[in-house]
Protein backbone atom coordinates (compact mmCIF):
# COMPACT_ATOMS: atom_id res chain seq x y z
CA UNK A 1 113.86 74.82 127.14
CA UNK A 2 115.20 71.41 125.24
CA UNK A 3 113.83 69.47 127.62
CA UNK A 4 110.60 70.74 127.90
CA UNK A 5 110.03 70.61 123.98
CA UNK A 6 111.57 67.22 124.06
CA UNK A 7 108.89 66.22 126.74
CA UNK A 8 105.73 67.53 124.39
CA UNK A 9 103.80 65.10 123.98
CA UNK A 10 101.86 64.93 119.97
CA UNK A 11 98.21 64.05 119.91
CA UNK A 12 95.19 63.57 117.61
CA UNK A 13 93.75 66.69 118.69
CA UNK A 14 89.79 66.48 119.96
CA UNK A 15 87.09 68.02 121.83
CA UNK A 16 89.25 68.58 124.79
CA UNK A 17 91.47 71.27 123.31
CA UNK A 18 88.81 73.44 121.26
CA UNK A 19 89.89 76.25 124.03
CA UNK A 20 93.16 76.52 122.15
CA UNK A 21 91.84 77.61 118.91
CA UNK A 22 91.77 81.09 119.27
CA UNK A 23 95.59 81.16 120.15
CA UNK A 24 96.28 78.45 117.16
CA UNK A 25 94.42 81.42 114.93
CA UNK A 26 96.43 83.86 116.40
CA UNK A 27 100.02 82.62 116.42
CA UNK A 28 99.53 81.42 112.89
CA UNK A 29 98.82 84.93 111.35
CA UNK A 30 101.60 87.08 114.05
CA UNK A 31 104.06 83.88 112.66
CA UNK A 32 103.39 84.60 109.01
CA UNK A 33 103.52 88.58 109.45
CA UNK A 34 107.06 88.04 111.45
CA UNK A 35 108.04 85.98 108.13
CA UNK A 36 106.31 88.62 105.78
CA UNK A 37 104.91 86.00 103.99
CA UNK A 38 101.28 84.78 103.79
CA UNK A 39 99.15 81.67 104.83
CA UNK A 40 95.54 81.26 104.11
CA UNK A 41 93.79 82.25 107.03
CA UNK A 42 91.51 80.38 109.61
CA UNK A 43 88.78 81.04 111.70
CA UNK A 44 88.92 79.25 115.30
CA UNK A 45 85.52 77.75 114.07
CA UNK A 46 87.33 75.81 111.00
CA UNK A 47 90.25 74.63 113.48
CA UNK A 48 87.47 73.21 115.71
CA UNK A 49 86.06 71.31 113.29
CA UNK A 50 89.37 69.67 112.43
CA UNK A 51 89.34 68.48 115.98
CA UNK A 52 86.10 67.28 115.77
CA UNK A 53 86.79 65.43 112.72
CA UNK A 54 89.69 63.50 113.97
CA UNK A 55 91.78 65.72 110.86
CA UNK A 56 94.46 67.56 113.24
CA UNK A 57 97.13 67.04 115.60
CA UNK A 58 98.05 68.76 118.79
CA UNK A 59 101.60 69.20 121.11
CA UNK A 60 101.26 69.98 124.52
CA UNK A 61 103.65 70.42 127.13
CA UNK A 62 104.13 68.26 130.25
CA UNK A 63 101.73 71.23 132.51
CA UNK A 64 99.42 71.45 129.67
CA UNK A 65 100.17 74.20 127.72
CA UNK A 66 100.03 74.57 123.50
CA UNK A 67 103.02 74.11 121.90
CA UNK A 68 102.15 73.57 118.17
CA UNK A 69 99.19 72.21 115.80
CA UNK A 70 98.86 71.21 112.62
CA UNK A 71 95.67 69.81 110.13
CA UNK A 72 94.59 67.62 107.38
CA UNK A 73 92.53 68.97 104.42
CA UNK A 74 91.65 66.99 101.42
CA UNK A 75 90.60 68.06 97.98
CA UNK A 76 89.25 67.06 94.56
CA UNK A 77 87.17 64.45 96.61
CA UNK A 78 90.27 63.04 98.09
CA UNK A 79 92.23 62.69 95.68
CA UNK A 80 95.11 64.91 97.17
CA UNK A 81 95.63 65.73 101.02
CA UNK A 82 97.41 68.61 102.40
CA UNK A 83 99.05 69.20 105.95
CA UNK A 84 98.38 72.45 106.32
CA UNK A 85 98.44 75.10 108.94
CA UNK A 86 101.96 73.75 110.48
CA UNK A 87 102.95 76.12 113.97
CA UNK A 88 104.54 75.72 116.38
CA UNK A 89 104.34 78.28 119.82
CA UNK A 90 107.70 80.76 119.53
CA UNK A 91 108.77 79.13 123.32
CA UNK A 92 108.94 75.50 122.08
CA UNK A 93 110.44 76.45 118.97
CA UNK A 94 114.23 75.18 117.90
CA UNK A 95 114.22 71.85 119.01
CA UNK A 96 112.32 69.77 116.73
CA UNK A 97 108.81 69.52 117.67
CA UNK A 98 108.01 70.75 113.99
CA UNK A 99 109.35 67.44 112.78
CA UNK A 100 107.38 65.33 115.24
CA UNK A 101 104.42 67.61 114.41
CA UNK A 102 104.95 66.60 110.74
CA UNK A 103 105.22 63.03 111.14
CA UNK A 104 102.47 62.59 113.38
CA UNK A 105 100.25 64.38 110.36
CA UNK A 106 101.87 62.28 108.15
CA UNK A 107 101.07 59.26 109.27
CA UNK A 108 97.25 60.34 110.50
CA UNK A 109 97.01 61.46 106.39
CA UNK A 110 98.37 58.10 104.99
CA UNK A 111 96.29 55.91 107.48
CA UNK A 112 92.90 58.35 107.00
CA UNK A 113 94.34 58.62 103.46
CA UNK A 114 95.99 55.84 101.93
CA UNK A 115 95.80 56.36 97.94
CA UNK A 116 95.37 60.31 98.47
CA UNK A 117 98.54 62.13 96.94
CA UNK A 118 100.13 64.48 99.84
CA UNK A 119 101.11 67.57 98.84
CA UNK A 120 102.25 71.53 100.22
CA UNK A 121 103.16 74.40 99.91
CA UNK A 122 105.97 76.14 101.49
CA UNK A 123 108.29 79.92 101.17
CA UNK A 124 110.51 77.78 103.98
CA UNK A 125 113.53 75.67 103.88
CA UNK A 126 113.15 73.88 107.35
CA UNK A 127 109.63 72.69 106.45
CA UNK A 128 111.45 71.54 102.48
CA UNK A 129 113.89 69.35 104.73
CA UNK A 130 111.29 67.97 106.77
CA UNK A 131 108.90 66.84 104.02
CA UNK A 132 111.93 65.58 102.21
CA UNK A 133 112.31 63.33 105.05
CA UNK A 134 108.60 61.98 104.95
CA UNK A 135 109.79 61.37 101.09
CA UNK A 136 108.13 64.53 99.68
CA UNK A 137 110.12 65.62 96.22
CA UNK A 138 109.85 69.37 94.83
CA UNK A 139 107.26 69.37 92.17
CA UNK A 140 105.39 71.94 89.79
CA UNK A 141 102.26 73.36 90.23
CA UNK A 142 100.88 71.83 87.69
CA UNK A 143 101.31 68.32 89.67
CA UNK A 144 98.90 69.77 92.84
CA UNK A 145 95.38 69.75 92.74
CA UNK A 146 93.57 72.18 90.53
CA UNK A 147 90.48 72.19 92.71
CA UNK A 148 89.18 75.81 92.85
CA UNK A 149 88.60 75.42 96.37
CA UNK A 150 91.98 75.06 96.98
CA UNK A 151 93.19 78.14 95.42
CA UNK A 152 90.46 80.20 96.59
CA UNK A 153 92.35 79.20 100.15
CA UNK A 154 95.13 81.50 98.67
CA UNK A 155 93.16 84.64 98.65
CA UNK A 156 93.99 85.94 102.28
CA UNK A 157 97.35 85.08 101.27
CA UNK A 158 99.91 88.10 100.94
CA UNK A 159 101.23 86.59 98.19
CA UNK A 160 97.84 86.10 96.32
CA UNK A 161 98.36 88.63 93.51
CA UNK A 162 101.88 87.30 92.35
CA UNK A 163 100.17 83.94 92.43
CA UNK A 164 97.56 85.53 89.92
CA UNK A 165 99.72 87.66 87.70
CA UNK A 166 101.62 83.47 87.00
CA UNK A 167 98.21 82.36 86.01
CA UNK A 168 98.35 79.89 89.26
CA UNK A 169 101.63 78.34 87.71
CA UNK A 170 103.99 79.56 90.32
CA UNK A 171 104.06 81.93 93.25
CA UNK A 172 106.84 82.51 96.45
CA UNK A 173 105.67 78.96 97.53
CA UNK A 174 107.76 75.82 96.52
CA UNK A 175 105.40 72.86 95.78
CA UNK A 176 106.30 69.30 97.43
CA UNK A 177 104.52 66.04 96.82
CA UNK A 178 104.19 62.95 98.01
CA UNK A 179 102.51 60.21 95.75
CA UNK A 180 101.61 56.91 97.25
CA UNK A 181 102.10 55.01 93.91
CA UNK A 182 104.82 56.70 92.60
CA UNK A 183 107.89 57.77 95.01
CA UNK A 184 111.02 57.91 96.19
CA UNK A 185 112.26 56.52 99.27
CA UNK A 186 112.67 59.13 101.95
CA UNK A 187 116.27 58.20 102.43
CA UNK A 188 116.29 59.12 98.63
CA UNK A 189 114.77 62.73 99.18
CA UNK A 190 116.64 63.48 102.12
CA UNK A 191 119.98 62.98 100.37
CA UNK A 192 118.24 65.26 97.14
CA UNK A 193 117.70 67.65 99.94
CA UNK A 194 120.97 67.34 101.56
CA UNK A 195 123.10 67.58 98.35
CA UNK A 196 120.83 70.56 96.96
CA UNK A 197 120.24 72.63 100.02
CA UNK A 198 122.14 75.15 98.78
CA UNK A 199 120.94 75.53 95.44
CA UNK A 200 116.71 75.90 96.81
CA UNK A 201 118.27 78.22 99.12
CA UNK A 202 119.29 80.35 96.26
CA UNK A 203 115.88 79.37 94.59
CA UNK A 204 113.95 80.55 97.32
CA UNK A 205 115.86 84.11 97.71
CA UNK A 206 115.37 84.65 93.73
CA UNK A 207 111.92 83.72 93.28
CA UNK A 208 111.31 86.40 96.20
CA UNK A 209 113.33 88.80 94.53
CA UNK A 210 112.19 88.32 90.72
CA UNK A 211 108.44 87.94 91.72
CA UNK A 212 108.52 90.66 93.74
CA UNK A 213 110.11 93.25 91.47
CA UNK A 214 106.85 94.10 89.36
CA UNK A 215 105.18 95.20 92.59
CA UNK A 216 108.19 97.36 93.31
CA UNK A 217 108.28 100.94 92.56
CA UNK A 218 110.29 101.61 90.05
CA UNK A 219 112.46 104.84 88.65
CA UNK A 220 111.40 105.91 85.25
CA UNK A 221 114.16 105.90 82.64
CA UNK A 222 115.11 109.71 81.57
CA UNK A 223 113.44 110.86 78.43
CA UNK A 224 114.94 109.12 75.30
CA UNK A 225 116.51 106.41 77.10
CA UNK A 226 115.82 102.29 77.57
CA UNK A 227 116.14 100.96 80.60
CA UNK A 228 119.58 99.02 80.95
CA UNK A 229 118.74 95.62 81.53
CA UNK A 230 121.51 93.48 83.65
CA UNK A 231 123.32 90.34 82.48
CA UNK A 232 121.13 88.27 84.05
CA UNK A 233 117.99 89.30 82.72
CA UNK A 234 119.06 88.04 79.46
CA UNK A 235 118.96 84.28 80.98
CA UNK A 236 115.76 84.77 82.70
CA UNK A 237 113.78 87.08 81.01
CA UNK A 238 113.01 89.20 83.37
């Protein structure tokens, strides 16, 4: 299996592979159910026109098959790109085809795209150390673009409603940016990422759990009581 994703070759995806769109739709939404988190959904028509465009990049395999896509979209007239759509087919998986994925997009982005600022959005901590690598640093949302098309992208999401009840300042999704005029060096955000792992780990797992609670059902408190509220509800104001 190693070898085989370590033979995958990563293209500028064309014409020649509209006939894997359909599965590209497909494995995207069953990969973001098996997560339980969401992704803005795509028809197979969109993904073709990415091909057309010269916007996406395909793996294959040695005999031809899919192993993993990924596309360019651009907003507030290309001002910021995103690399969105990232996936990668569940037998290639583990053995670091997302990364070459990534940089491939990365590089189509900043050569289609050289002043655009390169942003995403992510609920996963492999993807956070691969765009750390490309020199991506953990921003707010308040640094993306506010282009309503953008956020109008969200509303297939799963997550769509939290993202609504923060008034668009914050959802499960960490944002990451990359800013062609003002950046670290990836060797900078790789050790940020390295030395803080842990602590985005535990960022990630509470922003699930505190975002999620108001959608929770909840027992009510017996008649004449409050509520007790836990210690650390008092630093967070939950």
């Amino acid at each position: 299996m190693e070898q085989q994703q370590q033979n995958c070759q990563v293209l500028i995806a064309e014409e020649s592979h509209y006939h894997f769109a359909e599965t590209i739709c497909l494995e995207m939404e069953e990969s973001a159910k098996a997560r339980g988190t969401g992704i803005a959904k795509r028809s197979p028509e969109y993904i073709r026109e990415k091909m057309r465009e010269g916007k996406a990049v395909i793996a294959l395999s040695e005999d031809g098959q899919w192993a993993g896509f990924c596309y360019i979209e651009t907003w507030s007239h290309g001002e910021y790109v995103a690399n969105s759509g990232l996936i990668v087919s569940p037998k290639f998986r583990k053995g670091g085809l997302a990364k070459k994925i990534k940089k491939k997009i990365f590089a189509l982005s900043r050569k289609k795209y050289p002043n655009a600022k390169l942003f995403g959005l992510t609920t996963g901590l492999a993807v956070m150390k691969i765009n750390s690598e490309l020199g991506y640093e953990p921003v707010t949302y308040s640094e993306l673009t506010q282009d309503e098309a953008f956020w109008a992208g969200c509303k297939s999401c799963v997550n769509y409603e939290i993202l609504m009840s923060k008034e668009r300042k914050n959802c499960m999704c960490t944002a990451m940016l990359y800013d062609p005029e003002d950046h670290y060096e990836p060797e900078e955000t790789t050790e940020f990422f390295k030395e803080n792992a842990k602590g985005l780990e535990r960022l990630i797992g509470f922003k699930q759990w505190k975002f999620l609670q108001p959608f929770l059902k909840k027992e009510k408190p017996a008649p004449g009581t409050k509520p007790a509220k836990s210690l650390i509800s008092l630093f967070f104001n939950l």
